[in-house]
C-alpha atoms as a PDB file:
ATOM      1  CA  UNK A   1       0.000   0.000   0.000  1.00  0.00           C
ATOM      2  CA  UNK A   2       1.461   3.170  -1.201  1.00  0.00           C
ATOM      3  CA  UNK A   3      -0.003   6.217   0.637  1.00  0.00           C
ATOM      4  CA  UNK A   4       0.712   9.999   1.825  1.00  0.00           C
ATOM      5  CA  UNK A   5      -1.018  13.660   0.728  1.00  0.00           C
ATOM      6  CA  UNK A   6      -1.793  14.675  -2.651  1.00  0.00           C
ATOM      7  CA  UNK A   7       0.981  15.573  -5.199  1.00  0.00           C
ATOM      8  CA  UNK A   8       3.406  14.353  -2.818  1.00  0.00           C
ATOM      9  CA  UNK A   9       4.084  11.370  -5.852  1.00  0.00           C
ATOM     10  CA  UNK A  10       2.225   8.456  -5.587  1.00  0.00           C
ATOM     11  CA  UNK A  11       1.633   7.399  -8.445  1.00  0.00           C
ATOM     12  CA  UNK A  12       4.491   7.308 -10.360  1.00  0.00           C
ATOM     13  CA  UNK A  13       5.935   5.383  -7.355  1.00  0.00           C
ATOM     14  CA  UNK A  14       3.149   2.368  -7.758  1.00  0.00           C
ATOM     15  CA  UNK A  15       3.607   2.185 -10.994  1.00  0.00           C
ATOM     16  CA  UNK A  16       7.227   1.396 -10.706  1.00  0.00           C
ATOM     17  CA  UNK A  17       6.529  -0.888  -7.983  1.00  0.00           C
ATOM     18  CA  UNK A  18       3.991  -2.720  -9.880  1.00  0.00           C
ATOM     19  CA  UNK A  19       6.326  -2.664 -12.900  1.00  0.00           C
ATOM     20  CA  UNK A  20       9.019  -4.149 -10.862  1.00  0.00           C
ATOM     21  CA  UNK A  21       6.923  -6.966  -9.650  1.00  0.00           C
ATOM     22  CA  UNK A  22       5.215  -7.552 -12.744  1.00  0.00           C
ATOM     23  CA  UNK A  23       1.463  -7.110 -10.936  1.00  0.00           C
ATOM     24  CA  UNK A  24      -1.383  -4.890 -11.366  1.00  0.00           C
ATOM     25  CA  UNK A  25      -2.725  -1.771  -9.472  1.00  0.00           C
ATOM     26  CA  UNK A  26      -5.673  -1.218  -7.029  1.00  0.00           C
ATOM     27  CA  UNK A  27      -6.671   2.672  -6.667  1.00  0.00           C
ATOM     28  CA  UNK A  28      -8.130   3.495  -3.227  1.00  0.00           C
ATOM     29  CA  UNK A  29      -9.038   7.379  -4.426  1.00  0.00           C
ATOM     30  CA  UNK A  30     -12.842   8.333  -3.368  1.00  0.00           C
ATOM     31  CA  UNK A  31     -12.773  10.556  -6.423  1.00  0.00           C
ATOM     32  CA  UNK A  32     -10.191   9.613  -8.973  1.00  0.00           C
ATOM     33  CA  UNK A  33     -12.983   6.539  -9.499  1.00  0.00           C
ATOM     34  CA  UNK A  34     -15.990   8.725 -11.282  1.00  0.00           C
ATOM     35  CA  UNK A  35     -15.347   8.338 -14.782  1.00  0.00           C
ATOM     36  CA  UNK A  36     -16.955  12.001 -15.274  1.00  0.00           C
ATOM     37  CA  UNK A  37     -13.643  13.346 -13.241  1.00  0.00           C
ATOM     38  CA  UNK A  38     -10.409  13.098 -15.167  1.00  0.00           C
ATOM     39  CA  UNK A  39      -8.464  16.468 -14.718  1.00  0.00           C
ATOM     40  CA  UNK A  40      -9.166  17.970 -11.301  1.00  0.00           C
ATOM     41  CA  UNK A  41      -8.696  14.754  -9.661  1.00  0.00           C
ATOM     42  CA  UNK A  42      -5.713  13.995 -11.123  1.00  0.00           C
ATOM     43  CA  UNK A  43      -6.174  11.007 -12.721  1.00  0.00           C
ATOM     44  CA  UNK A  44      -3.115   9.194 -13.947  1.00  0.00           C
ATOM     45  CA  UNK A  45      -2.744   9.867 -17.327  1.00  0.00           C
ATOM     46  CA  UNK A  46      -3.306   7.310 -20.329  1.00  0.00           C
ATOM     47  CA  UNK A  47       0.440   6.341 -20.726  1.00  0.00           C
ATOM     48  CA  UNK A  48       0.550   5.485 -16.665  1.00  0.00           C
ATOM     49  CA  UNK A  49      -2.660   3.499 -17.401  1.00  0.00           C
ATOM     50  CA  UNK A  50      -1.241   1.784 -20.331  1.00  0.00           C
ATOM     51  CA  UNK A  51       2.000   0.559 -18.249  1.00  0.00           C
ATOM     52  CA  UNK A  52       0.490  -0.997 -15.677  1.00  0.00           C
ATOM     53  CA  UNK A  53      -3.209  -2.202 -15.279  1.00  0.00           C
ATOM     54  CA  UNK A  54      -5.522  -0.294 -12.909  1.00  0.00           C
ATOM     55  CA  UNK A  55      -8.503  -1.265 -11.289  1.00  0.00           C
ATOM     56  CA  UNK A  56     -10.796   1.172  -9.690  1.00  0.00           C
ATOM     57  CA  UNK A  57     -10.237   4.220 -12.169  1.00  0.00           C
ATOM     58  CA  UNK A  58     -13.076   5.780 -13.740  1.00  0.00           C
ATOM     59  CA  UNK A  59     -15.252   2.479 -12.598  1.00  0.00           C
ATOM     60  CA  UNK A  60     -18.299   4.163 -11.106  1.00  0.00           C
ATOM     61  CA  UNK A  61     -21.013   7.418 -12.293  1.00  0.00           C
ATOM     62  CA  UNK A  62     -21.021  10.693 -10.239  1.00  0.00           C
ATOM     63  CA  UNK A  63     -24.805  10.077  -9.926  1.00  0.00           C
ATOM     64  CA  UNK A  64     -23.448   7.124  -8.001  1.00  0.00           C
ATOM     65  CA  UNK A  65     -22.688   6.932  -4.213  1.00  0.00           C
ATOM     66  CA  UNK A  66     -19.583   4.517  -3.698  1.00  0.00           C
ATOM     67  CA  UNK A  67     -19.047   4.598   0.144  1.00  0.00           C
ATOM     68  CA  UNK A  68     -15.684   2.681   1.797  1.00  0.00           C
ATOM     69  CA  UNK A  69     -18.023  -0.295   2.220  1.00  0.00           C
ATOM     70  CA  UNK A  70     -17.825  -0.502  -1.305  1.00  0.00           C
ATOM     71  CA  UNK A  71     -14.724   0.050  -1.691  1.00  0.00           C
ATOM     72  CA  UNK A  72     -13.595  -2.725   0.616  1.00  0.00           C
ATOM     73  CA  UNK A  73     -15.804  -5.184  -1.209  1.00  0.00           C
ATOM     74  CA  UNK A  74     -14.606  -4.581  -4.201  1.00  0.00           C
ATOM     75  CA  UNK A  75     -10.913  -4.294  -3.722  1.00  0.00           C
ATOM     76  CA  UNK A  76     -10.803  -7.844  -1.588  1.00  0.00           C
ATOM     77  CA  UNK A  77     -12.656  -9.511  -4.610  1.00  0.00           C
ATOM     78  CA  UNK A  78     -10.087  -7.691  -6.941  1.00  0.00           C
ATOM     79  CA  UNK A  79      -7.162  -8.771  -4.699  1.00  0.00           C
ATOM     80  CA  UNK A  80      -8.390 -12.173  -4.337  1.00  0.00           C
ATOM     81  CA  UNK A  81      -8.894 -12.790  -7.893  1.00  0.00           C
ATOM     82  CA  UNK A  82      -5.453 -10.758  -8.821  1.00  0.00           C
ATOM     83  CA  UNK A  83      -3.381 -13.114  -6.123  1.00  0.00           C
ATOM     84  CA  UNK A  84      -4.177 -16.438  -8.419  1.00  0.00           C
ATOM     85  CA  UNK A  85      -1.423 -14.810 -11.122  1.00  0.00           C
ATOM     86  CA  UNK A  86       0.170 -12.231  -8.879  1.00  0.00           C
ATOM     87  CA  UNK A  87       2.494 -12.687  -5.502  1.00  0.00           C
ATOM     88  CA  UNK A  88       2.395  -8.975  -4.766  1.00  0.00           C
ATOM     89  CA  UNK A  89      -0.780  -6.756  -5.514  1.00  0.00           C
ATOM     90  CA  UNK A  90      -0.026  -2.409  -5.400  1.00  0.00           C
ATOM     91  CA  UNK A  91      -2.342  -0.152  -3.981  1.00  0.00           C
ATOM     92  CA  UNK A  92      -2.223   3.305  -3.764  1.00  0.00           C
ATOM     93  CA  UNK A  93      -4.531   6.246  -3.035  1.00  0.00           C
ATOM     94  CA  UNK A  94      -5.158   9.063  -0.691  1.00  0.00           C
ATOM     95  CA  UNK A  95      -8.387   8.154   0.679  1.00  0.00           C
ATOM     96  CA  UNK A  96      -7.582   6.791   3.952  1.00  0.00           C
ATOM     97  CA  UNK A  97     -10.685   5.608   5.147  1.00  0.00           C
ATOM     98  CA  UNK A  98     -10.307   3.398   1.740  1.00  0.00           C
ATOM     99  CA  UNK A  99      -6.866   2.486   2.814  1.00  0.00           C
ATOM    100  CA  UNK A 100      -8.346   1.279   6.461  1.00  0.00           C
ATOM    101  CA  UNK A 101     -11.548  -0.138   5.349  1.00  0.00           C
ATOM    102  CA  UNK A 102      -9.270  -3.061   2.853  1.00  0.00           C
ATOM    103  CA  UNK A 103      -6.594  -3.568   5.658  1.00  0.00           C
ATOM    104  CA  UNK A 104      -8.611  -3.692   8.777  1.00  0.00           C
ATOM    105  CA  UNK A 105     -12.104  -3.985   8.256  1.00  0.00           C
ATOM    106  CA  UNK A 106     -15.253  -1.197   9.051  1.00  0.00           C
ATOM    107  CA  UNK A 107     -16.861  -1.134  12.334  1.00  0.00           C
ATOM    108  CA  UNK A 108     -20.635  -1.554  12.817  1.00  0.00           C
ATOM    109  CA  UNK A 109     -22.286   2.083  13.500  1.00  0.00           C
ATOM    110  CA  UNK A 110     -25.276   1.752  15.108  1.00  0.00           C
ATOM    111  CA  UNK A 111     -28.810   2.343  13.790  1.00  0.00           C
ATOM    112  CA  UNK A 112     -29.584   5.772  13.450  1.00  0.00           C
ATOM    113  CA  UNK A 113     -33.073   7.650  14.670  1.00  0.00           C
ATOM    114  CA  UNK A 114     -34.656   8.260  10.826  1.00  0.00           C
ATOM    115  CA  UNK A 115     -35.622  11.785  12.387  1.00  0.00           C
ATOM    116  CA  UNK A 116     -32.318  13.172  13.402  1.00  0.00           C
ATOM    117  CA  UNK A 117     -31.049  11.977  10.102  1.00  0.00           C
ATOM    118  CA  UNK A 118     -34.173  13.870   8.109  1.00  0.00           C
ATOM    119  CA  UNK A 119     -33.338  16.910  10.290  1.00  0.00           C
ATOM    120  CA  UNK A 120     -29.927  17.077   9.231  1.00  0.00           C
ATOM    121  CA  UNK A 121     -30.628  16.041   5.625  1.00  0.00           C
ATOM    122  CA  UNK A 122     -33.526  18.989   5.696  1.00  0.00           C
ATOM    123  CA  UNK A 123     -30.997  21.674   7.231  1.00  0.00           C
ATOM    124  CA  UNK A 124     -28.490  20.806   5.038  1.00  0.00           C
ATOM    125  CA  UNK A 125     -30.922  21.573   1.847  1.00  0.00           C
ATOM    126  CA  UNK A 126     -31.855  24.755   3.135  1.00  0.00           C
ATOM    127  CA  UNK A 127     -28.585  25.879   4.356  1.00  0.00           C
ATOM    128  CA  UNK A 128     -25.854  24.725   2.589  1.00  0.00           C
ATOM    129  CA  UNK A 129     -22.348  22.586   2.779  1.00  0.00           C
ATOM    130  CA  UNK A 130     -20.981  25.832   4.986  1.00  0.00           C
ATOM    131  CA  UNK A 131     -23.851  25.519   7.788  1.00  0.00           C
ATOM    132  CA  UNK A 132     -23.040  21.402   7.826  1.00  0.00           C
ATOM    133  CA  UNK A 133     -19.129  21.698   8.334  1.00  0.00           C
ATOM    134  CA  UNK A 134     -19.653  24.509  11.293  1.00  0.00           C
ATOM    135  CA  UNK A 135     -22.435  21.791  12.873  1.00  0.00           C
ATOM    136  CA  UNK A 136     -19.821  19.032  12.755  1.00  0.00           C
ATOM    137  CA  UNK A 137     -16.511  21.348  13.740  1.00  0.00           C
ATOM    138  CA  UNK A 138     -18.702  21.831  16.832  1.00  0.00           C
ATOM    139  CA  UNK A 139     -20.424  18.519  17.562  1.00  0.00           C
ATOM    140  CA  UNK A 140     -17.307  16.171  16.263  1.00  0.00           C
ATOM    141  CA  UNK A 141     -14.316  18.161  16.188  1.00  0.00           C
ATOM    142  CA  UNK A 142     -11.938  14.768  16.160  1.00  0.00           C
ATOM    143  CA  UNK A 143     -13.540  14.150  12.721  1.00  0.00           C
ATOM    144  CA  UNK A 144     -13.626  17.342  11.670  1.00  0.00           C
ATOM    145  CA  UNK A 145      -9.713  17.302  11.744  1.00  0.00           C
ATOM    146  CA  UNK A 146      -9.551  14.226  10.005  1.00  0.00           C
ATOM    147  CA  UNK A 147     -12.779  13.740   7.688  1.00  0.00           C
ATOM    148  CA  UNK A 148     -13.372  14.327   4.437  1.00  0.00           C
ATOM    149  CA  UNK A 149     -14.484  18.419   5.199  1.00  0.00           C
ATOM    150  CA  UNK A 150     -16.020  18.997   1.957  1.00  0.00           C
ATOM    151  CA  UNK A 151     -18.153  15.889   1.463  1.00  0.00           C
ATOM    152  CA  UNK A 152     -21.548  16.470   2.352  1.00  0.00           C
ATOM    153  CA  UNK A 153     -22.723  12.766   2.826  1.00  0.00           C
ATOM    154  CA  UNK A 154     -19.409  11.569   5.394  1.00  0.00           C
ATOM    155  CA  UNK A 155     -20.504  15.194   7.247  1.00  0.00           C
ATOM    156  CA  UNK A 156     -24.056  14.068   7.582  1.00  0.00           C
ATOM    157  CA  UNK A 157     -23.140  10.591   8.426  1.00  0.00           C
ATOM    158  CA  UNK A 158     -20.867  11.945  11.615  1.00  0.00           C
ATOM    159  CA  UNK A 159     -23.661  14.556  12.548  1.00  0.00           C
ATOM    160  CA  UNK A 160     -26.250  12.102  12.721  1.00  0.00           C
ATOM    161  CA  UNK A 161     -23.836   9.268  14.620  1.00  0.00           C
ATOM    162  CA  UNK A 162     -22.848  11.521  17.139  1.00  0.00           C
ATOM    163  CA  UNK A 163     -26.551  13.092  17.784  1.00  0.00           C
ATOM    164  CA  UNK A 164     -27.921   9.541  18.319  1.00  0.00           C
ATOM    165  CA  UNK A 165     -25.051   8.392  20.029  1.00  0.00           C
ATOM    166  CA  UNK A 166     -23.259  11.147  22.161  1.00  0.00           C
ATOM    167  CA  UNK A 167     -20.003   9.972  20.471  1.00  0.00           C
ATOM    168  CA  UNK A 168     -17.526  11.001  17.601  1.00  0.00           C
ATOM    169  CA  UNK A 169     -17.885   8.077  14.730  1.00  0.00           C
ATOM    170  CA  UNK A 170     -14.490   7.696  15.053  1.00  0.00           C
ATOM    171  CA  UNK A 171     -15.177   5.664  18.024  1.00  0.00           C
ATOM    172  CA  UNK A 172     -16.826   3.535  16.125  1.00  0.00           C
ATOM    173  CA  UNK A 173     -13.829   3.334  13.470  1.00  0.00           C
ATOM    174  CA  UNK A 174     -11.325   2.037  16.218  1.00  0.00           C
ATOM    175  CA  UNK A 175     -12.415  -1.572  16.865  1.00  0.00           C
ATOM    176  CA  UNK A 176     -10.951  -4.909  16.587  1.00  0.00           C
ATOM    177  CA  UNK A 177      -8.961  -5.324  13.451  1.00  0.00           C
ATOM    178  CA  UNK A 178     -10.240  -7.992  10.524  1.00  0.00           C
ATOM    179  CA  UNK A 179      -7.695 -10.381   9.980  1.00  0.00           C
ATOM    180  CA  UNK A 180      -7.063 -10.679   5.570  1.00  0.00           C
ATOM    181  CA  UNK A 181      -5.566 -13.781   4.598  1.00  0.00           C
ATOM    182  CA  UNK A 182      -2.517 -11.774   2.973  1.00  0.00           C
ATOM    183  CA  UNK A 183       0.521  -9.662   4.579  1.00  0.00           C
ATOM    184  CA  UNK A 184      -0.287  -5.905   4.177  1.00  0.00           C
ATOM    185  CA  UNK A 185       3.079  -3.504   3.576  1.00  0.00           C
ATOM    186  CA  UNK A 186       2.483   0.364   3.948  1.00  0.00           C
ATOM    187  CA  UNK A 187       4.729   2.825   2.214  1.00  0.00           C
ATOM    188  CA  UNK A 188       4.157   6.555   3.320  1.00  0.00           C
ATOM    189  CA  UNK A 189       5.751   9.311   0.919  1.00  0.00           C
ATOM    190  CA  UNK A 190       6.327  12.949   2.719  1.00  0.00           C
ATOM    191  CA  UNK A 191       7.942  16.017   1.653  1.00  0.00           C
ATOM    192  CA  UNK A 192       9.007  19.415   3.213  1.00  0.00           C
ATOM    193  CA  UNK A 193       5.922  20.889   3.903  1.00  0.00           C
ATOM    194  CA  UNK A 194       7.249  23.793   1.473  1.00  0.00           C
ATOM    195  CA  UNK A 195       8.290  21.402  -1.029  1.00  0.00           C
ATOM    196  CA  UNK A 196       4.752  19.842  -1.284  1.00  0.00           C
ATOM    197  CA  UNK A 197       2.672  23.414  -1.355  1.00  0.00           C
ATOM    198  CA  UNK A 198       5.054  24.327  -4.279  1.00  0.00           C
ATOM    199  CA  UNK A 199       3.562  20.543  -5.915  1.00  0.00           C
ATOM    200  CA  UNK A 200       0.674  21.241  -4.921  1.00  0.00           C
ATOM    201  CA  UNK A 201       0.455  25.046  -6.720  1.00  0.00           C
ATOM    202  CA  UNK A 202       2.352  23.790 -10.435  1.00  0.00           C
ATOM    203  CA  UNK A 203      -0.532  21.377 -10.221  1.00  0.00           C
ATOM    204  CA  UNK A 204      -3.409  23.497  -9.826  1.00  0.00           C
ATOM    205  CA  UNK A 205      -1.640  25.139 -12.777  1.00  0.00           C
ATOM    206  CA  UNK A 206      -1.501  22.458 -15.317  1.00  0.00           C
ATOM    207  CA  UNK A 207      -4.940  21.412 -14.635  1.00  0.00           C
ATOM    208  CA  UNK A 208      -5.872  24.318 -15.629  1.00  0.00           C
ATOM    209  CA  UNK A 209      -3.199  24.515 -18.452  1.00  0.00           C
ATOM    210  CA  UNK A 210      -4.893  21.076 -19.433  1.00  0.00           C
ATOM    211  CA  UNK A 211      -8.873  22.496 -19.532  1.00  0.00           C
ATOM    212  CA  UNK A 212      -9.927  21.692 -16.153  1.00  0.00           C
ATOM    213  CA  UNK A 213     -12.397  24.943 -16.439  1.00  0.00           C
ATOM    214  CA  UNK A 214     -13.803  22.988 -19.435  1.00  0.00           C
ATOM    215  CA  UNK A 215     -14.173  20.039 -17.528  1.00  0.00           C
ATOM    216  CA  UNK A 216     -15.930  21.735 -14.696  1.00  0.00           C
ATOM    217  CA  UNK A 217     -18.051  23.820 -17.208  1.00  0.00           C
ATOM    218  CA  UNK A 218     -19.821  20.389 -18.546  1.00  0.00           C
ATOM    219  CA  UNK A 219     -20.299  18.828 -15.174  1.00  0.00           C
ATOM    220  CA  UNK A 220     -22.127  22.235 -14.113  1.00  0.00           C
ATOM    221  CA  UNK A 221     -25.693  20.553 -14.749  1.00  0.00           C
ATOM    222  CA  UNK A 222     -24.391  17.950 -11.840  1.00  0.00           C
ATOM    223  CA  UNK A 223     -23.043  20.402  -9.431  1.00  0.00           C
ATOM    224  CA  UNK A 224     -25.015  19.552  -6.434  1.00  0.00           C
ATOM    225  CA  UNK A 225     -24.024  15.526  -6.885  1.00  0.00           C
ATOM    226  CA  UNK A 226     -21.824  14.680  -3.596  1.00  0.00           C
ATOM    227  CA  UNK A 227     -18.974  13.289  -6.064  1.00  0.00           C
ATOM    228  CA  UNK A 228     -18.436  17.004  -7.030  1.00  0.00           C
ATOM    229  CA  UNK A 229     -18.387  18.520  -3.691  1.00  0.00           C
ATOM    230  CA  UNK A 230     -14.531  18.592  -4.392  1.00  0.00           C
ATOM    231  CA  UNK A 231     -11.937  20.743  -4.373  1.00  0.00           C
ATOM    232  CA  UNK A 232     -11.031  21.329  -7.723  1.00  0.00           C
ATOM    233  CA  UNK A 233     -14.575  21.952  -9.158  1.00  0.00           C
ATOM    234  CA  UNK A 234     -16.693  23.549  -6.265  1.00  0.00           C
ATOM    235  CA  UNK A 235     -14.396  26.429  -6.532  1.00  0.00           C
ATOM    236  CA  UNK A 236     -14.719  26.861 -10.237  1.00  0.00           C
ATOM    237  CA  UNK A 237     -18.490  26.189 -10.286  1.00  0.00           C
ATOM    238  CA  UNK A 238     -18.152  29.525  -7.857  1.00  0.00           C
ATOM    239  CA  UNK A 239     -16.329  31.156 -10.721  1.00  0.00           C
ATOM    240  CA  UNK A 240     -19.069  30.294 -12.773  1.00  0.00           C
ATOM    241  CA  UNK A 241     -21.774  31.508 -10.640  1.00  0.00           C
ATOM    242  CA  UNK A 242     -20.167  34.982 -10.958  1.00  0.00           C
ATOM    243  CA  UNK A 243     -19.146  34.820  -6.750  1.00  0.00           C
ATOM    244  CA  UNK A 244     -15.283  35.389  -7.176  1.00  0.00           C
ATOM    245  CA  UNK A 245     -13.212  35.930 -10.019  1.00  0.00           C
ATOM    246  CA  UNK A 246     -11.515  32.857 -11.598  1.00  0.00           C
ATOM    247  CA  UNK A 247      -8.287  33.913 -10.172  1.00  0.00           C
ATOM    248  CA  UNK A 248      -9.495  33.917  -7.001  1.00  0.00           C
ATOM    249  CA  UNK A 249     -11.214  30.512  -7.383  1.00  0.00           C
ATOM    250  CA  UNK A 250      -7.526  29.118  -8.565  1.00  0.00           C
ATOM    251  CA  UNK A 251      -5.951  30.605  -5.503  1.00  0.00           C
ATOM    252  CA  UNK A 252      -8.528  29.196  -3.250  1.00  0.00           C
ATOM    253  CA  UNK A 253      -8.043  25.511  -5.161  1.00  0.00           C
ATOM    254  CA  UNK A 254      -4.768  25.847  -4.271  1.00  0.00           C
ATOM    255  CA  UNK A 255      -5.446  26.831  -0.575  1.00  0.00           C
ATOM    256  CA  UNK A 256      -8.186  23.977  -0.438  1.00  0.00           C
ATOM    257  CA  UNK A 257      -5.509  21.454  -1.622  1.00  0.00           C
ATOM    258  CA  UNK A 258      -2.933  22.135   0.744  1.00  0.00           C
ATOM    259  CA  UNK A 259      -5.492  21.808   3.564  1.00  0.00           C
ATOM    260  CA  UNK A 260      -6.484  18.819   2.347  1.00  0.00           C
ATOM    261  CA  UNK A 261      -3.296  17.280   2.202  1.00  0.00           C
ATOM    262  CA  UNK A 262      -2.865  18.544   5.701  1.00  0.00           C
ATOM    263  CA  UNK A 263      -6.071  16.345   6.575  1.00  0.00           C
ATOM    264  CA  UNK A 264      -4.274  13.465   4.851  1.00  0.00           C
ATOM    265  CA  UNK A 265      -1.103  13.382   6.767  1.00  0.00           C
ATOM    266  CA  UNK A 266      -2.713  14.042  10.344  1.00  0.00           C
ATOM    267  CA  UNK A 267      -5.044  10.438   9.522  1.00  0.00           C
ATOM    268  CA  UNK A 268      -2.377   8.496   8.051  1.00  0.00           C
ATOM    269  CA  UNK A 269       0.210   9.744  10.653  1.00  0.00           C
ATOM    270  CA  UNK A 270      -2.081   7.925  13.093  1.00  0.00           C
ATOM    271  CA  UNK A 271      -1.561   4.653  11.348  1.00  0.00           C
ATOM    272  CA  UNK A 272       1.990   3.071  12.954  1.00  0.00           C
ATOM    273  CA  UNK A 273       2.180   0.548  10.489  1.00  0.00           C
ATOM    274  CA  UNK A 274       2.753   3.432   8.129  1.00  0.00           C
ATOM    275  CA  UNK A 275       6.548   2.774   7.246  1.00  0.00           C
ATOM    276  CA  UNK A 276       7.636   6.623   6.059  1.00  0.00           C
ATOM    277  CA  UNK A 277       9.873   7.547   3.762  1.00  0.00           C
ATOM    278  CA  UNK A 278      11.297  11.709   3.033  1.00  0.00           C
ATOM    279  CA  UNK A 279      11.725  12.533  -0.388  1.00  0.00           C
ATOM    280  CA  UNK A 280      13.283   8.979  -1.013  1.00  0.00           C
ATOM    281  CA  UNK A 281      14.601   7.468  -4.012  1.00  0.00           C
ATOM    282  CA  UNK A 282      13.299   4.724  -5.996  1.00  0.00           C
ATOM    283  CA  UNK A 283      15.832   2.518  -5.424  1.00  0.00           C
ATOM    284  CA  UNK A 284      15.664   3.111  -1.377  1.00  0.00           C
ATOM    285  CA  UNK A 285      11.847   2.374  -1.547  1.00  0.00           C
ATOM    286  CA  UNK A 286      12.430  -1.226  -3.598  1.00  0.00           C
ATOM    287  CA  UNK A 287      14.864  -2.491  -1.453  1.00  0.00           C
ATOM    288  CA  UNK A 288      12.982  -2.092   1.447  1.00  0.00           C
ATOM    289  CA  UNK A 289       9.486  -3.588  -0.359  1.00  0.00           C
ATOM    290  CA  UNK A 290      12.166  -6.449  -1.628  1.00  0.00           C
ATOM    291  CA  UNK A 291      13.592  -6.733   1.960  1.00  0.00           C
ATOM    292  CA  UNK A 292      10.178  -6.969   3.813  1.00  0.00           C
ATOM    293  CA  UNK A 293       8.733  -9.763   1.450  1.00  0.00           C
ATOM    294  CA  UNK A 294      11.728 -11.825   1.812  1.00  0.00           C
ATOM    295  CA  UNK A 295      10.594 -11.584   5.627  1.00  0.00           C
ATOM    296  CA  UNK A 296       7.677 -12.381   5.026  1.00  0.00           C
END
């Protein structure tokens, strides 16, 4: 498992791995699996998908809701069925809840009171994305550190958990561990903080060099979907509602970005399996993936 912030260089690194061990690649990215979203999500391009087979990419509509429970179904069957030809399987992704919900399993939430859920799902329609985050940043601040901030269904989902059960749903994400019938190796990739803004900004920039305002622009008519509650496109939907100027709305997708890798590295720092590596080299990172599975 290859995982760490956005733009911090991911990709290119599973590919290499998967290269090297002649296998195939699992994506565990919420957003990079909506075959409407190509450029603002950073999908790897159609070279990277040519080297190496993905699974997961561009799989699922934007009217559809893929939750981790998904996810984990589908990447075990994929795993399973990519073992019987493969000794080593790569995933990579951001989306840590993903990246927990394959290794270790989901915990069961319990039932939730239809009416507080109907409340929150009737506030939220009348007020807006901005009135749910300030509910949860109150009620659930653990998860508001940690959550995905800008998707409207995982914010409803810990509103209504914690106002049925008095507690954070991450208390409900920190039980007893699933065992999987295969050894699990995590590779985390940091950089400088400084280093990975400056990423993050010649990104932004080559999205938009590569039409991502033309992307957004046709997805306009499905602007309220949850899948595009993302940074990337809320901000230029913004744009295109005349309620900031498109600089601004590339400044702010920059801003957005960087939180949102900050968000990534405080969940995945909590993970001690997480086996980190600074601004490595290739070579350093194969050794060790050669060295672990000859220990294992």
């Amino acid at each position: 498992m290859v995982v760490g912030p956005t733009a911090v260089g991911k990709t290119a690194l599973a590919i290499e791995l998967a290269k090297q061990f002649t296998t195939e690649i699992i994506s565990a990215d919420s957003r990079q699996c909506y075959k409407e979203l190509k450029i603002g999500v950073a999908r790897p391009s159609e070279k990277e998908l040519q080297a190496v087979p993905h699974h997961f990419i561009a799989t699922q509509s934007i009217e559809e809701e893929v939750t981790a429970a998904d996810f984990e179904r589908y990447a075990l069957g994929k795993t399973k069925e990519l073992f019987q030809n493969h000794d080593v399987v790569v995933m990579v992704g951001g989306t840590g809840l993903y990246m927990k919900a394959f290794s270790e399993g989901l915990d069961e939430i319990p039932t939730i009171e239809p009416g507080i859920r109907k409340n929150i799902i009737s506030h939220y329609q009348q007020k807006g994305l901005d009135w749910l985050k300030n509910e949860v940043k109150l009620e659930d601040p653990a998860f508001f550190e940690v959550g995905e901030v800008e998707n409207p269904q995982r914010l409803m989902r810990a509103l209504e958990v914690k106002q049925s059960t008095g507690r954070s749903i991450l208390h409900f994400q920190g039980g007893k561990k699933r065992q999987r019938d295969f050894n699990i190796m995590k590779i985390g990739l940091q950089l400088l903080k400084e280093q990975l803004h400056e990423n993050i900004n010649a990104r932004v920039d080559k999205m938009m060099e590569q039409g991502l305002l033309e992307e957004v622009r046709l997805l306009v008519p499905f602007k309220q979907l949850n899948a595009l509650q993302t940074v990337g496109y809320k901000e230029l939907f913004d744009y295109l509602d005349d309620k900031m100027t498109l600089e601004e709305a590339i400044d702010l997708i920059k801003l957005n970005t960087r939180r949102y890798a900050k968000r990534q590295m405080t969940w995945f720092k909590k993970d001690k399996e997480i086996n980190w590596f600074d601004n490595p080299s290739f070579k350093e990172i194969l050794s060790y993936a050669k060295k672990k599975i000859r220990e294992n």
